[in-house]
Protein backbone atom coordinates (compact mmCIF):
# COMPACT_ATOMS: atom_id res chain seq x y z
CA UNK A 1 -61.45 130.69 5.90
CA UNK A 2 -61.18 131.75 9.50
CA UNK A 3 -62.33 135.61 8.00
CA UNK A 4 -65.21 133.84 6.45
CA UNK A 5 -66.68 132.33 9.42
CA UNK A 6 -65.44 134.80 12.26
CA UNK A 7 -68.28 134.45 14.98
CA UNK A 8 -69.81 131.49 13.61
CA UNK A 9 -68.41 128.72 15.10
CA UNK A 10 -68.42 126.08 12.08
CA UNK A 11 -68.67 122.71 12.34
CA UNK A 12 -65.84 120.68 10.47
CA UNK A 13 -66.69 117.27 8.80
CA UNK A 14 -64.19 114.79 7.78
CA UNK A 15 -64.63 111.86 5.65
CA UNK A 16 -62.36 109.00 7.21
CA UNK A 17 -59.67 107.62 6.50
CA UNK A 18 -57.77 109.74 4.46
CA UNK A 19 -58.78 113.18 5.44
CA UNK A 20 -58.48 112.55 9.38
CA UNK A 21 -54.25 114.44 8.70
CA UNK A 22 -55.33 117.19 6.95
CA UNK A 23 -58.97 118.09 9.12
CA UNK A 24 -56.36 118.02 12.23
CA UNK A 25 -53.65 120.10 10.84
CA UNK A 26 -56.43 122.51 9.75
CA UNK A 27 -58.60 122.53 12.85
CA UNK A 28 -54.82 123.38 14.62
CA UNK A 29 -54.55 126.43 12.16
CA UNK A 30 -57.95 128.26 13.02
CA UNK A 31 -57.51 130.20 15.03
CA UNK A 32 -61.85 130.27 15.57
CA UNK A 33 -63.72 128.06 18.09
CA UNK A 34 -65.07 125.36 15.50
CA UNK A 35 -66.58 121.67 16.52
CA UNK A 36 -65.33 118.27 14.79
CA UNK A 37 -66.81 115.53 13.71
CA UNK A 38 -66.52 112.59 10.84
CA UNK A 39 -68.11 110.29 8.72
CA UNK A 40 -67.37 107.40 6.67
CA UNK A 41 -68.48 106.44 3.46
CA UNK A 42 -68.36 103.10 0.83
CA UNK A 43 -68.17 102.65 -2.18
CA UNK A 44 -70.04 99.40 -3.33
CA UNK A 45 -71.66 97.92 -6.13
CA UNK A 46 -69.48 99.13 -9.10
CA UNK A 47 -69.84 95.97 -10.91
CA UNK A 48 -73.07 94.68 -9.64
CA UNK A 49 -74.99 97.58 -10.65
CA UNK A 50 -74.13 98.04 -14.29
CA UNK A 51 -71.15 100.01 -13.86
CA UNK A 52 -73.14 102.57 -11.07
CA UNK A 53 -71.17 102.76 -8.25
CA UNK A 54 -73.47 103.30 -4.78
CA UNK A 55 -72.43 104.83 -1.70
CA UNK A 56 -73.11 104.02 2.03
CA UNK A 57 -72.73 105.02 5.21
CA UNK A 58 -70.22 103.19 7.42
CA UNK A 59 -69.92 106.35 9.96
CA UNK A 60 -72.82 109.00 10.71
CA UNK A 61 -72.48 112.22 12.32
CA UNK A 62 -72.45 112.27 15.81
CA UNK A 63 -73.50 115.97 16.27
CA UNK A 64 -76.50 117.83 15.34
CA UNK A 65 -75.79 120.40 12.70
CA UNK A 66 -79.21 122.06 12.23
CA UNK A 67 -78.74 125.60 11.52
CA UNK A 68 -75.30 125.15 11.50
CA UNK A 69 -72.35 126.44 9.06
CA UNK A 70 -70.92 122.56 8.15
CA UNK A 71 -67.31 122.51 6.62
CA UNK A 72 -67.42 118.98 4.91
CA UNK A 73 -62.65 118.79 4.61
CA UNK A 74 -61.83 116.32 1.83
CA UNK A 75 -58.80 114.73 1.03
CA UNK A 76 -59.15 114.71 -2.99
CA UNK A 77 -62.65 115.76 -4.83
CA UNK A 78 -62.20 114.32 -8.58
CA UNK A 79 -65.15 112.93 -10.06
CA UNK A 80 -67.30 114.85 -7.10
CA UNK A 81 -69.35 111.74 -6.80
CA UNK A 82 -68.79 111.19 -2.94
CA UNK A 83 -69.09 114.72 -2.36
CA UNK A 84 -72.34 115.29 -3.83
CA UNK A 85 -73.60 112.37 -1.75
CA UNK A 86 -72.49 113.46 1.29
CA UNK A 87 -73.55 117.37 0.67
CA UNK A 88 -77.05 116.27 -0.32
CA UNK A 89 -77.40 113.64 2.37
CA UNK A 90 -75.85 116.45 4.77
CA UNK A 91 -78.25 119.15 3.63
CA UNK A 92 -81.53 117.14 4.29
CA UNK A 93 -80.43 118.06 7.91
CA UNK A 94 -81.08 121.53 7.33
CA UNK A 95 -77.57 123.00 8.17
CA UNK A 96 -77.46 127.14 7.28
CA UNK A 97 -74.55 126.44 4.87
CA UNK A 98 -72.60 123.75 3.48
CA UNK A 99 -69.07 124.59 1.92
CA UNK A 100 -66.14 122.79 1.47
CA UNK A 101 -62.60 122.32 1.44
CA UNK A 102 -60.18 119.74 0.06
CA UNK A 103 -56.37 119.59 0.11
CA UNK A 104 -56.26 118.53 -3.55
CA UNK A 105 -58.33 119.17 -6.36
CA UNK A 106 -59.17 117.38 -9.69
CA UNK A 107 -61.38 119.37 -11.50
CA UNK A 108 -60.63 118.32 -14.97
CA UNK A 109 -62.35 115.19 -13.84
CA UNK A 110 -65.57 115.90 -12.32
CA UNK A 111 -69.02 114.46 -13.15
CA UNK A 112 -70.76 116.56 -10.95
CA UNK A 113 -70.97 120.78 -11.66
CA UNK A 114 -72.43 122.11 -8.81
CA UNK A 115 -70.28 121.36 -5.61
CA UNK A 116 -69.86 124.04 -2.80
CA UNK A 117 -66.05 123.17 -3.25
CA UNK A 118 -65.12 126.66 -1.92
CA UNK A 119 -61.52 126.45 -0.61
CA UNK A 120 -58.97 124.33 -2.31
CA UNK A 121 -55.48 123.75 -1.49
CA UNK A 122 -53.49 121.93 -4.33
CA UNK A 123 -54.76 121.42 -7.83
CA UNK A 124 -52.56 118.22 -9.07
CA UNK A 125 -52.14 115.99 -12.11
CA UNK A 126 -54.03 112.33 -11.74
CA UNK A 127 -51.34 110.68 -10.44
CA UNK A 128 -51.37 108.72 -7.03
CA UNK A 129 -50.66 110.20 -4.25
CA UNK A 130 -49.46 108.73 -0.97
CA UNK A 131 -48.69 110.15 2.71
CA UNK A 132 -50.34 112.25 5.01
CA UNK A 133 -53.28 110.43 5.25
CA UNK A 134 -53.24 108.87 2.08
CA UNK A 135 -52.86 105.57 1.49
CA UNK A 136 -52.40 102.34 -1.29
CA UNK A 137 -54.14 99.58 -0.16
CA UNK A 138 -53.99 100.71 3.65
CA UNK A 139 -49.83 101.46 2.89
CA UNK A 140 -47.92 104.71 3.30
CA UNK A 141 -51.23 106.31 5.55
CA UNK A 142 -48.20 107.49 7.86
CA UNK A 143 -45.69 109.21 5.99
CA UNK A 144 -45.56 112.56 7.38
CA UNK A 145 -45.61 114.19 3.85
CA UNK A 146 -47.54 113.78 0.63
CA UNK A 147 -45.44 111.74 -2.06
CA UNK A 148 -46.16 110.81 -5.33
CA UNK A 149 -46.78 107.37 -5.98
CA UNK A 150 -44.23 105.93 -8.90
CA UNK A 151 -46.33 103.16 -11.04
CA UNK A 152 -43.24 100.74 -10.08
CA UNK A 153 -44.02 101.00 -6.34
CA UNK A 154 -47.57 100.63 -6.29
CA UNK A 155 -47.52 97.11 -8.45
């Protein structure tokens, strides 16, 4: 990654909560001069809207990424949904690129074909993860490791 934007200075975008562990340990690990910054998004209306799940801002950007390379770090991209709301909200800011990177990766589920996911760390199983940054209910956020949630602990 740090080959692909030598001389650029990218900006790095986390989605909080669950991304804040990995978006450190990564911004530690280039060795480029990158900026940081986060949003937060919601999830609301699953039920109310016939099923259609909406999305909303809880957190905007605090910097100015026009012309800009934008690194938008997940956590997990599944379904893609989030990340294809975030990517088109962030391009309407006219950034010069938009990629991204997530530590885990669900392809077999997406609903969404076309996302700039460009770097990719893990590709797992649906199963429920926990640790380093992810959590169940706000529970196991802090364990220093991923771990993989048994269906007898998470009841």
């Amino acid at each position: 990654m740090a080959r692909d934007y030598g001389g650029l200075e990218p900006v790095l975008i986390g989605s909080l909560k669950a991304s804040f562990v990995f978006l450190t340990d990564l911004s530690r690990a280039m060795p480029i001069p990158h900026a940081l910054d986060f949003v937060e998004l919601a999830g609301y209306g699953s039920a109310q809207m016939g099923g259609h799940e909406q999305i909303r801002v809880l957190k905007d950007l605090d910097l100015d990424i026009v012309d800009r390379d934008v690194l938008v770090v997940e956590d997990v991209v599944d379904t893609g949904l989030t990340l294809n709301y975030l990517v088109r909200t962030l391009e309407l800011r006219k950034p010069r690129s938009i990629a991204a990177v997530t530590l885990l990766d669900r392809p077999y589920r997406r609903l969404v074909e076309d996302l700039p996911v460009r770097y990719v760390g893990f590709v797992v199983p649906d199963e429920l993860f926990v640790g380093y940054g992810f959590d169940l209910d706000e529970h196991w956020r802090q364990l220093p490791d991923l771990r993989l949630l048994r269906p007898a602990a998470a009841a």
